[in-house]
N, C-alpha and C. Protein backbone atom coordinates (compact mmCIF):
# COMPACT_ATOMS: atom_id res chain seq x y z
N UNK A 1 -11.90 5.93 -17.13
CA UNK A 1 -11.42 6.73 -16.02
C UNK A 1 -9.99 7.14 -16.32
N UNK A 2 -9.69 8.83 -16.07
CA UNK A 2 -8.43 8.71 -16.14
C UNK A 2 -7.37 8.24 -15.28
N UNK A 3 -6.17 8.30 -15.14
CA UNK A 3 -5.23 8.29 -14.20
C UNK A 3 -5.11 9.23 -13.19
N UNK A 4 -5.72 10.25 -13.32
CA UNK A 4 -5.82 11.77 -12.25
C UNK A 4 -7.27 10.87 -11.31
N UNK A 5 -8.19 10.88 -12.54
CA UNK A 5 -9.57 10.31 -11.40
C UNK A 5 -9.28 8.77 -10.82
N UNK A 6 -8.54 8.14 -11.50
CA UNK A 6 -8.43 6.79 -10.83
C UNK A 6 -7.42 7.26 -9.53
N UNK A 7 -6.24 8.05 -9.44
CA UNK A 7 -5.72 8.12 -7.92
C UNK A 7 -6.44 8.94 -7.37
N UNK A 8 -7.66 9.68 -7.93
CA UNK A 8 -8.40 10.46 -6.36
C UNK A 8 -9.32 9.10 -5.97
N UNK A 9 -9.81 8.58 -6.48
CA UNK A 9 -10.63 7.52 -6.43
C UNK A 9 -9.42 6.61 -5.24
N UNK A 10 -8.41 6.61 -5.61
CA UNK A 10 -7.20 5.64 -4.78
C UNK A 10 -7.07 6.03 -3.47
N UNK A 11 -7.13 7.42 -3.15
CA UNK A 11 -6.83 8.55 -1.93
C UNK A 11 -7.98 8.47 -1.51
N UNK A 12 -9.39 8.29 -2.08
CA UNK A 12 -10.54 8.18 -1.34
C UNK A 12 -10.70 6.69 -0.50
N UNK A 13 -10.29 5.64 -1.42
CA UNK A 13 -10.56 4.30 -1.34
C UNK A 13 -9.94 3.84 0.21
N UNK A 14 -7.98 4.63 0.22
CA UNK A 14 -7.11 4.58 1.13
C UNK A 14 -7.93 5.18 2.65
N UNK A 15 -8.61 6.36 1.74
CA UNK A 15 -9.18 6.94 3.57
C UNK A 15 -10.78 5.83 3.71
N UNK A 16 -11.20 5.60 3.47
CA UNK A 16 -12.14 4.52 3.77
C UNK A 16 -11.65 3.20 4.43
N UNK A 17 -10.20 2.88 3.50
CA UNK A 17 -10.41 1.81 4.17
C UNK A 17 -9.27 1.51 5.68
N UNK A 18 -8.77 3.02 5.62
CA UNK A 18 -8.33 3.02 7.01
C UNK A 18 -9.03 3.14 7.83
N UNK A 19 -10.35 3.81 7.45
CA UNK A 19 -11.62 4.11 9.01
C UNK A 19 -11.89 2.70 9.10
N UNK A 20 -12.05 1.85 7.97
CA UNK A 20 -12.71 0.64 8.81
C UNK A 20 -11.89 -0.51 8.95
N UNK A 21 -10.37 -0.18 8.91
CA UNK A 21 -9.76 -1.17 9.76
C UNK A 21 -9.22 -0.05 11.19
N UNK A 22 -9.47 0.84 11.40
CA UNK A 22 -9.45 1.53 12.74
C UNK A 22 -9.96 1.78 13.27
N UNK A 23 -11.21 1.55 12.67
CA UNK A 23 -12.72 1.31 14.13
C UNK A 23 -12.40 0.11 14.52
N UNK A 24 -11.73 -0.93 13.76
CA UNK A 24 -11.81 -2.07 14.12
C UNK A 24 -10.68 -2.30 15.19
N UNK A 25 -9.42 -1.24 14.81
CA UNK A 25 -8.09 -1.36 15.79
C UNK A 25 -8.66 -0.63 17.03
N UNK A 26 -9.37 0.05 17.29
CA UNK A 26 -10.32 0.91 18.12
C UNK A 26 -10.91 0.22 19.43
N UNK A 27 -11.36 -0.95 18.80
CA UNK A 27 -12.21 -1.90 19.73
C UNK A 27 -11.68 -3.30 20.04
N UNK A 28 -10.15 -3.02 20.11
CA UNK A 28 -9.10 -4.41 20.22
C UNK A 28 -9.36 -4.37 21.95
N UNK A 29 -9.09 -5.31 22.90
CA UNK A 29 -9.07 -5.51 24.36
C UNK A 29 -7.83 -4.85 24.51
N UNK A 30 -7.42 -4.28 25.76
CA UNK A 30 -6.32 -4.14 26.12
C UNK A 30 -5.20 -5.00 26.14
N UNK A 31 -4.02 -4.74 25.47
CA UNK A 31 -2.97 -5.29 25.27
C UNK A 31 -2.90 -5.72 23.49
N UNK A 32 -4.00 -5.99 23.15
CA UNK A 32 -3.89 -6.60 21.82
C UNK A 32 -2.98 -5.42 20.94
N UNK A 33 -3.41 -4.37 20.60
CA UNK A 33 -2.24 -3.38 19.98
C UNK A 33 -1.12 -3.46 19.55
N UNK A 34 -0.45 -3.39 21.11
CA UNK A 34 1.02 -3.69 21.11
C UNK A 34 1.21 -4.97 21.07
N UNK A 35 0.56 -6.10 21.27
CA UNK A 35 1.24 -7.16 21.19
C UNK A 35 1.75 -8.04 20.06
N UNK A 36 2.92 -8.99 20.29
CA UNK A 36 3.72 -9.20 19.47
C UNK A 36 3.17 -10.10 18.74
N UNK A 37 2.84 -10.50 17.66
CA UNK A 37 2.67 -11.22 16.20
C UNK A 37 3.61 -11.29 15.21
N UNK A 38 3.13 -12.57 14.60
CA UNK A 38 3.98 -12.73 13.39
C UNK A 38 3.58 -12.00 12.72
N UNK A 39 4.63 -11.48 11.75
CA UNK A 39 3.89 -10.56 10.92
C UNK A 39 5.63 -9.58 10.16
N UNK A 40 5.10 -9.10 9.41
CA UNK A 40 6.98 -8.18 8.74
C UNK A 40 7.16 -6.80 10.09
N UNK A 41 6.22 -6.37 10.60
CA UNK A 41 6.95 -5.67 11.29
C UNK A 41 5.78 -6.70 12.70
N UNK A 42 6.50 -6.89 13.89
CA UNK A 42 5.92 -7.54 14.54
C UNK A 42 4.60 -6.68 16.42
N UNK A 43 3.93 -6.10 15.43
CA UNK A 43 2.81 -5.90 15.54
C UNK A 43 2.18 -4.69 15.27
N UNK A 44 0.72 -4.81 15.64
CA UNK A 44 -0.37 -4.07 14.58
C UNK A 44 -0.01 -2.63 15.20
N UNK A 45 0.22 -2.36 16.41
CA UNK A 45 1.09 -0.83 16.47
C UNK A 45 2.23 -0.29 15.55
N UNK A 46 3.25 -1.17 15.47
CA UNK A 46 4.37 -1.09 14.87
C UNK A 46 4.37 -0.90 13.53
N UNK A 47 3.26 -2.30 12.68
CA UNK A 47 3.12 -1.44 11.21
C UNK A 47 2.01 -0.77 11.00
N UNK A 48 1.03 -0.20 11.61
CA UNK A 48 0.21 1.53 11.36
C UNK A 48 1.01 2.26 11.67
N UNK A 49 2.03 2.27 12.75
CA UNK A 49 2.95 3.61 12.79
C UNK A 49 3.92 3.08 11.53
N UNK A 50 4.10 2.31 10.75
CA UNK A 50 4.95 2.40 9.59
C UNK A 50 4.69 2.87 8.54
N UNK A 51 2.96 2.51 8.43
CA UNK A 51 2.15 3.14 7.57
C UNK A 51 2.40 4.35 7.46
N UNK A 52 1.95 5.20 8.57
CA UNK A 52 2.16 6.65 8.73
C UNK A 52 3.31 7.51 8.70
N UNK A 53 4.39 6.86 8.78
CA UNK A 53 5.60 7.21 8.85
C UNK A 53 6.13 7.16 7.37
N UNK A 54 5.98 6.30 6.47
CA UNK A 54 5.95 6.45 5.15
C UNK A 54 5.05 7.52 4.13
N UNK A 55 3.83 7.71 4.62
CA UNK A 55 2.94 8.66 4.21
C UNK A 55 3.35 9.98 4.20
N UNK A 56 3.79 9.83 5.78
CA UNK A 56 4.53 11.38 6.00
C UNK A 56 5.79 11.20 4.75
N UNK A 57 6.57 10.66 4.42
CA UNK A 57 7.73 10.59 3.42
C UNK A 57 7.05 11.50 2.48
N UNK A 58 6.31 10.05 1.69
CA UNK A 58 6.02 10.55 0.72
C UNK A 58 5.28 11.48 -0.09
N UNK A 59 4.28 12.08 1.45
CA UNK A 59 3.89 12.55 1.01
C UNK A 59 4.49 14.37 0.95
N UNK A 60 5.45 14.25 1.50
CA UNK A 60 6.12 15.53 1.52
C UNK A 60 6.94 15.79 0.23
N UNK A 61 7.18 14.33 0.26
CA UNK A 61 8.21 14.43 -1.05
C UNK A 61 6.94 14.87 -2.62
N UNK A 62 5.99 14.52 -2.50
CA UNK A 62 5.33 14.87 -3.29
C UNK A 62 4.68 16.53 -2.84
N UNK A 63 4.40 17.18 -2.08
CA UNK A 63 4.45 18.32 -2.19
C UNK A 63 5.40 19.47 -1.96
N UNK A 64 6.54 18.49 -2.08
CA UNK A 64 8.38 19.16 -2.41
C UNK A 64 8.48 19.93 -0.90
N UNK A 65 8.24 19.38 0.39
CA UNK A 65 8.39 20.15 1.60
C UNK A 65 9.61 20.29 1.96
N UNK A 66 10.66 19.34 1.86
CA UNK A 66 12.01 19.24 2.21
C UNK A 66 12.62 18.88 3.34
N UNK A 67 11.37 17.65 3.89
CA UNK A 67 11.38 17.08 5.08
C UNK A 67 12.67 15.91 4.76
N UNK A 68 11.90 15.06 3.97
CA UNK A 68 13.18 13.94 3.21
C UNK A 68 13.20 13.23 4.66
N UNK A 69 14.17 12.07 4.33
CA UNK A 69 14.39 11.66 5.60
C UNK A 69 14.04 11.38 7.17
N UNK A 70 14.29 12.74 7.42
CA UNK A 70 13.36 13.25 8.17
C UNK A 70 12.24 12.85 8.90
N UNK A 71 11.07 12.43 8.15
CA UNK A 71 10.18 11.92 8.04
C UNK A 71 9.78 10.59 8.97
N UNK A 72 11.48 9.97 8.77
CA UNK A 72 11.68 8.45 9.18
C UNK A 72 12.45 8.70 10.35
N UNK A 73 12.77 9.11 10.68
CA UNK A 73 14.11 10.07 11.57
C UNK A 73 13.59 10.44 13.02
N UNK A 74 12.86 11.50 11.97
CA UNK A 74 12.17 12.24 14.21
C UNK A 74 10.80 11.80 13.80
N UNK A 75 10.60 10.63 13.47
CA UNK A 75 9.46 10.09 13.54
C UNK A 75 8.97 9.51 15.02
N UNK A 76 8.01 9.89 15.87
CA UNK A 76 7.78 9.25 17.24
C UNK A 76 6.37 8.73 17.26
N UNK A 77 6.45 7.00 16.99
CA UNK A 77 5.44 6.20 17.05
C UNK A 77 5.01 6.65 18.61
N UNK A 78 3.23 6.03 18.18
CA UNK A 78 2.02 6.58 18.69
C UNK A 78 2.13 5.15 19.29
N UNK A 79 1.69 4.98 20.55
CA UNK A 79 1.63 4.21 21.58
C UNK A 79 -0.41 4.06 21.69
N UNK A 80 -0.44 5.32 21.29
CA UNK A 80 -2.15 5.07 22.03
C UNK A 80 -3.46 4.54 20.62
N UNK A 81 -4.02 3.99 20.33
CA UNK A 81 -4.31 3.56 18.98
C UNK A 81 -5.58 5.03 18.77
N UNK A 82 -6.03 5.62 19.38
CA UNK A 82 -6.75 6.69 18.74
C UNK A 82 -5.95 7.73 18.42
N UNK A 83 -4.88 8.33 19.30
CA UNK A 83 -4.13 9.21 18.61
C UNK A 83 -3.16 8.91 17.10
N UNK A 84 -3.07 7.33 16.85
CA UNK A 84 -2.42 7.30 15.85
C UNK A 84 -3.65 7.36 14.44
N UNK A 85 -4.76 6.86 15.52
CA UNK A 85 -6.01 6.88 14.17
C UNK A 85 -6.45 8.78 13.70
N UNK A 86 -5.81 8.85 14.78
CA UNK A 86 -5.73 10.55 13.95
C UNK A 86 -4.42 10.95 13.34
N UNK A 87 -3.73 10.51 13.55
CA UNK A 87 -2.49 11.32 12.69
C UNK A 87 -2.49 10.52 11.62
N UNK A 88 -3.63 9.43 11.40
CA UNK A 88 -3.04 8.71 10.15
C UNK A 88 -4.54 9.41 9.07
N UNK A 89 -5.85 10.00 9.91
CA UNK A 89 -6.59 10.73 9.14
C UNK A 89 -6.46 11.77 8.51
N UNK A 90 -5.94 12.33 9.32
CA UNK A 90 -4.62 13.38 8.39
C UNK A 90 -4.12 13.43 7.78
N UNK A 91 -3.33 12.32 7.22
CA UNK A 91 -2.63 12.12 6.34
C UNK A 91 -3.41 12.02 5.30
N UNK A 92 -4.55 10.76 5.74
CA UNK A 92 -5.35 10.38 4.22
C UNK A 92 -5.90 11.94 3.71
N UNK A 93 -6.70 12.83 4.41
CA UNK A 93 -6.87 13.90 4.08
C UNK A 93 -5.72 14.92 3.37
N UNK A 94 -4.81 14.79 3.60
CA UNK A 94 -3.85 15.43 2.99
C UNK A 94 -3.82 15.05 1.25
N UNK A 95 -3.59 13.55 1.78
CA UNK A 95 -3.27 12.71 0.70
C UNK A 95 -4.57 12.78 -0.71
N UNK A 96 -5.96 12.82 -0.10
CA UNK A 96 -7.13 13.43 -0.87
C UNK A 96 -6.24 14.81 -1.46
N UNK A 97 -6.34 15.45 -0.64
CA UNK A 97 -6.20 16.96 -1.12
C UNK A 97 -4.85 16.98 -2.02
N UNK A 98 -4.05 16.61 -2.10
CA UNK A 98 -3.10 16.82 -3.12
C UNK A 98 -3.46 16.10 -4.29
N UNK A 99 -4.47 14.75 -4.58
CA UNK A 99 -4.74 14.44 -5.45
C UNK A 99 -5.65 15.05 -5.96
N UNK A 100 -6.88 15.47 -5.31
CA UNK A 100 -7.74 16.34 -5.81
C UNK A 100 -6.90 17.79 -6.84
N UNK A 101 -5.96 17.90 -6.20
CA UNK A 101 -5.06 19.76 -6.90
C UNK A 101 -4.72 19.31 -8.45
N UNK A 102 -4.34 17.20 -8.70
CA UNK A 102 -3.46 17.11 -9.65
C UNK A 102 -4.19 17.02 -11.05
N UNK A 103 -3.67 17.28 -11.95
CA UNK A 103 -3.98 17.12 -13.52
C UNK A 103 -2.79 16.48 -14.41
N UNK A 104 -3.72 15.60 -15.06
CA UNK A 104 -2.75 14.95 -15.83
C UNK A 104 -1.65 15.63 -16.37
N UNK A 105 -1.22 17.25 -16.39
CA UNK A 105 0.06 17.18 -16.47
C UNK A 105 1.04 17.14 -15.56
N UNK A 106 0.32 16.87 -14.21
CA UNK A 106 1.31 17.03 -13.31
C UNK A 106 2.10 15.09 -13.18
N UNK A 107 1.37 14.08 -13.82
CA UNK A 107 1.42 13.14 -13.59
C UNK A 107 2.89 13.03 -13.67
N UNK A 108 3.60 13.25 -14.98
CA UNK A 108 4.94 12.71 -15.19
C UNK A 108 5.74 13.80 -14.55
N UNK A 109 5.05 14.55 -14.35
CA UNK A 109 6.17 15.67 -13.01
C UNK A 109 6.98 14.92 -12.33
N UNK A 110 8.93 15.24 -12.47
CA UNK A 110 9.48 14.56 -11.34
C UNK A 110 9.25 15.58 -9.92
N UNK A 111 9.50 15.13 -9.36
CA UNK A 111 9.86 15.62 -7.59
C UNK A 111 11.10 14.95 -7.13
N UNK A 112 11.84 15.39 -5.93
CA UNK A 112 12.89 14.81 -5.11
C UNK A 112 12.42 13.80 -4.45
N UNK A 113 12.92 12.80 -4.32
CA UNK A 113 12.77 11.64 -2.62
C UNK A 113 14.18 11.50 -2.42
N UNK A 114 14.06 12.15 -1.33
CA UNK A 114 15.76 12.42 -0.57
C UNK A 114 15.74 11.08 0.45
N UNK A 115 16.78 10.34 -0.01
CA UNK A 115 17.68 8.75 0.61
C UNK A 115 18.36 8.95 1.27
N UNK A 116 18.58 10.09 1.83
CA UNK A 116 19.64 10.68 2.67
C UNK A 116 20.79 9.84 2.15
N UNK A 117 21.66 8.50 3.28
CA UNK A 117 23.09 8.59 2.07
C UNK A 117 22.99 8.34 1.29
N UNK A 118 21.99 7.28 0.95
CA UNK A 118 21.50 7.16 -0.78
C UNK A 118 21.64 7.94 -1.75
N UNK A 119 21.06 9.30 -1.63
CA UNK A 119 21.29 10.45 -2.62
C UNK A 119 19.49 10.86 -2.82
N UNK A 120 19.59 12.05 -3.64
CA UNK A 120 18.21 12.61 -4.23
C UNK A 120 17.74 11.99 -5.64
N UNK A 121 16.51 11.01 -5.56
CA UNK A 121 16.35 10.52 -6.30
C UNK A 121 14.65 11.52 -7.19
N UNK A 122 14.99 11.90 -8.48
CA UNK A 122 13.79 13.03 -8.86
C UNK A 122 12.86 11.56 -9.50
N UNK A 123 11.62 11.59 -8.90
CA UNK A 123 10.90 10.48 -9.31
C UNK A 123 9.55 10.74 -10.20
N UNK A 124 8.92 9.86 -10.78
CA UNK A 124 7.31 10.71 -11.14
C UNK A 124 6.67 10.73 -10.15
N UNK A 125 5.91 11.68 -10.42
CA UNK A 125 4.14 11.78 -9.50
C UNK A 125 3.29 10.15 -9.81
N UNK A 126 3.21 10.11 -10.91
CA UNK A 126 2.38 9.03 -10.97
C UNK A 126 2.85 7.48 -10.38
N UNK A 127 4.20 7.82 -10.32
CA UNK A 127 5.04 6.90 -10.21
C UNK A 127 5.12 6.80 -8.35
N UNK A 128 4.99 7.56 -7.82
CA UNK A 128 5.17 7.97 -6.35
C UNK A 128 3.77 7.71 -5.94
N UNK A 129 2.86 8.12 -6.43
CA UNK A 129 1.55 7.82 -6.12
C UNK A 129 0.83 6.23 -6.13
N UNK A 130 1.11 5.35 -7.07
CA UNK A 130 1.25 4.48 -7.42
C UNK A 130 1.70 3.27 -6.09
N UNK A 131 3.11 4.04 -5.80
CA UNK A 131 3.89 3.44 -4.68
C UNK A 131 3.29 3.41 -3.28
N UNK A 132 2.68 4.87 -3.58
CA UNK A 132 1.95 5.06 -1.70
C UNK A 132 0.94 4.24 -1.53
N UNK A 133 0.03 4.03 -2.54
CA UNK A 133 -1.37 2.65 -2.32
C UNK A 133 -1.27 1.50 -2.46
N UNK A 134 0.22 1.12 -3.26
CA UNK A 134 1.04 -0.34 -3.17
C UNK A 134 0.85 -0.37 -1.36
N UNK A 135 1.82 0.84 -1.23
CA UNK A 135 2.48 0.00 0.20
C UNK A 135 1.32 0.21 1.05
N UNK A 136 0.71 1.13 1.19
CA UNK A 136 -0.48 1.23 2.29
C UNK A 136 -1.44 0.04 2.05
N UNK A 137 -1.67 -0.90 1.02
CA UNK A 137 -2.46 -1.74 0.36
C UNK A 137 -1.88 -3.02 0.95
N UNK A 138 -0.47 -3.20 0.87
CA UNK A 138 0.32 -3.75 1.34
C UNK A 138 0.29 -4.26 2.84
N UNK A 139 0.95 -3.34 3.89
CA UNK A 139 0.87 -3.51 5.10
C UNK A 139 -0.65 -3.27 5.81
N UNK A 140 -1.96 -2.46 4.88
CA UNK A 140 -2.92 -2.80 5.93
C UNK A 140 -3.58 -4.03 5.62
N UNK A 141 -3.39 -5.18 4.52
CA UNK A 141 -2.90 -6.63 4.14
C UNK A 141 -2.89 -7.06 5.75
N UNK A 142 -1.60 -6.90 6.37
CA UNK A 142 -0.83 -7.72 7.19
C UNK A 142 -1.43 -7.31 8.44
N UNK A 143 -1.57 -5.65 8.78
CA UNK A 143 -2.71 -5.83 9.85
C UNK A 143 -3.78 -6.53 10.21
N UNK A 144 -4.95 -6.63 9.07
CA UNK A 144 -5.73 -7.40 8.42
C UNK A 144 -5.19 -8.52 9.26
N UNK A 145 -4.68 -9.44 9.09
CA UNK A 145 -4.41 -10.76 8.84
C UNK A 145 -4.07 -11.14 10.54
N UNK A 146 -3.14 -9.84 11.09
CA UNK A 146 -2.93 -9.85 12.92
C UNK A 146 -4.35 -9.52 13.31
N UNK A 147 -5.21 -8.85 12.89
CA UNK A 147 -6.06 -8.57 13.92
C UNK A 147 -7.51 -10.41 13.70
N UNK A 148 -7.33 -10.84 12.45
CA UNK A 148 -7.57 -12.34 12.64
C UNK A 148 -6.97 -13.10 13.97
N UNK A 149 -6.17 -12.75 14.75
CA UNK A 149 -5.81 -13.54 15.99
C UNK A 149 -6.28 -12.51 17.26
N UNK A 150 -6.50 -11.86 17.12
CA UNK A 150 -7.33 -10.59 17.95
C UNK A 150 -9.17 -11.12 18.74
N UNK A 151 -9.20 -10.42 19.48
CA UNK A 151 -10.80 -10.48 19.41
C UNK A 151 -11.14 -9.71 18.76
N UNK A 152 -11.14 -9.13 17.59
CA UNK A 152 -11.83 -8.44 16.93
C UNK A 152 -11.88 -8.97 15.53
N UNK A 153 -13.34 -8.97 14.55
CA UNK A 153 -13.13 -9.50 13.55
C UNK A 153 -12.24 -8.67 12.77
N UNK A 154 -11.40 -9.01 11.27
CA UNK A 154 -11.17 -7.73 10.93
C UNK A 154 -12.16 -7.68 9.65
N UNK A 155 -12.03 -6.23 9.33
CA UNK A 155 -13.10 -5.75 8.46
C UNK A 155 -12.98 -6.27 6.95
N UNK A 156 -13.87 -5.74 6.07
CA UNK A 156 -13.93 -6.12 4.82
C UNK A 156 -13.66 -4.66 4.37
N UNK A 157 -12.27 -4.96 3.12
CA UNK A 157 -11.59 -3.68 2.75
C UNK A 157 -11.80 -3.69 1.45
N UNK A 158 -12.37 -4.40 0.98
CA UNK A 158 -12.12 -4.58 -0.71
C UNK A 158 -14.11 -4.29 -1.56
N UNK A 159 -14.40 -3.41 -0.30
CA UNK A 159 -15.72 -2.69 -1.44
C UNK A 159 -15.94 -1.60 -1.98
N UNK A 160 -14.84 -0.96 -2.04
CA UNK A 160 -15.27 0.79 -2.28
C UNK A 160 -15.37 1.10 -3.54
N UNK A 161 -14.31 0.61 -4.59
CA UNK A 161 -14.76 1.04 -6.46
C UNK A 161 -15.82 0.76 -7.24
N UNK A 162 -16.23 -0.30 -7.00
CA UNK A 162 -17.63 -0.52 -7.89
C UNK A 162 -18.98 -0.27 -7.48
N UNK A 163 -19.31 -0.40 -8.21
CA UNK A 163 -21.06 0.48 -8.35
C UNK A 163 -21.67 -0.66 -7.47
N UNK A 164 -21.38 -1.75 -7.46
CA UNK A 164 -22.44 -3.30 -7.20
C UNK A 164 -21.81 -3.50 -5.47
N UNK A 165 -20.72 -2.50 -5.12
CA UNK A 165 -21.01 -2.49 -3.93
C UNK A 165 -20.79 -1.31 -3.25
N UNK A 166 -21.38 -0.45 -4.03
CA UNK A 166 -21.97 0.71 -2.80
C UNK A 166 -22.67 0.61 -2.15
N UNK A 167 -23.99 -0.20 -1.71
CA UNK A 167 -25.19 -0.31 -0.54
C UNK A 167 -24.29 -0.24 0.43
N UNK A 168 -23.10 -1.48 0.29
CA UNK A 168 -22.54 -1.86 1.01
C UNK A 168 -21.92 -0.98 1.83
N UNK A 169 -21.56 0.12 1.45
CA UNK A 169 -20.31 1.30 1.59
C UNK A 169 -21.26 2.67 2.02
N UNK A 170 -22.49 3.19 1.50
CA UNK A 170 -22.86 4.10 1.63
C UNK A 170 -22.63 5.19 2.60
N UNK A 171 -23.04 4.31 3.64
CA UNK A 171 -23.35 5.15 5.24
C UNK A 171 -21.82 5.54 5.60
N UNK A 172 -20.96 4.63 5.03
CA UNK A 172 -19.78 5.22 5.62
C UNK A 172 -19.28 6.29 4.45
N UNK A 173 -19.42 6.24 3.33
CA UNK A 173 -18.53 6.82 2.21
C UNK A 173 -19.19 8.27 2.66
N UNK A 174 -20.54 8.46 2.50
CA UNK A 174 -21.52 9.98 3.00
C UNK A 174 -20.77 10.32 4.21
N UNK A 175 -20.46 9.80 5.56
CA UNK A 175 -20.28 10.11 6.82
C UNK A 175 -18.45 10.55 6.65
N UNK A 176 -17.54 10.29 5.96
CA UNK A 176 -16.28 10.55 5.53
C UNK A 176 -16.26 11.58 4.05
N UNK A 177 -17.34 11.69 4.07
CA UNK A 177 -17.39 12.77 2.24
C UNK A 177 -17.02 12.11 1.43
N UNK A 178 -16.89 11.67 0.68
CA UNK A 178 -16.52 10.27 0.49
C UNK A 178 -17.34 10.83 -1.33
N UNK A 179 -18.24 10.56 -1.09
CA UNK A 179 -19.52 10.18 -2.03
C UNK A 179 -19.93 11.46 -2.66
């Protein structure tokens, strides 16, 4: 597999496995959402809107919009968990679609990520891409782990690349295009 098909494969994997930890944030009781947990940002509202709020970064910074900053700035977390489960489908769709455009020469392409006082840092594509499924991999980890104190089970995120568990995946990968 190359590195172009392994991050569309990454951008596909990312939008799968946000639907099925957000059907799962979907069907939390009232109050569970917002409420406070241990956790790096302290609760499952707080880091999906971090999620998304980084996506938006980076992902502008990767199609050179000139949001920068910005991004993090007039960012206004989502209070209601379906409206954030849409602005964060969006994103993954975005996030498909710019990987789908790329070819391995765009990999070592720098781009800007503006630090505001930090400064403009010109980074790789592959290198930026890399970073966005760290951290999204990362914090939906820690959701994961809050919605274990939830009434809701949380889901199983770790079947989408291999062949030996697609049965597993089907109905959803077809129903998201996926497949």
């Amino acid at each position: 597999m190359s590195l172009v098909d392994h991050f569309h494969r990454m951008a596909a994997n990312n939008r799968w496995s946000n639907d099925r930890l957000y059907r799962a944030v979907l069907a939390l009781a009232p109050g569970e959402f917002e409420a406070e947990r241990v956790s790096f940002f302290p609760s499952i509202a707080e880091t999906l809107n971090h999620i998304l709020a980084v996506d938006r970064y980076y992902l502008d910074a990767l199609e050179e919009g000139g949001i920068g900053p910005a991004a993090f700035h007039d960012f206004v977390p989502f209070t209601e968990p379906a409206a954030l489960e849409a602005a964060q489908r969006a994103e993954d769709e975005r996030l498909i679609a710019f990987c789908a455009r790329m070819s391995k020469d765009d990999m070592p392409r720098r781009v800007v990520t503006d630090r505001g006082e930090a400064g403009k840092f010109p980074e790789r594509i592959d290198g930026l891409l890399a970073h966005i499924f760290l951290h999204q991999t990362h914090h939906r980890g820690q959701v994961h782990a809050m919605l274990a104190g939830t009434s809701v089970k949380p889901p199983q995120l770790d079947e989408f690349l291999l062949d030996f568990d697609f049965p597993l995946r089907r109905e959803e990968v077809e129903r998201l295009g996926l497949g």
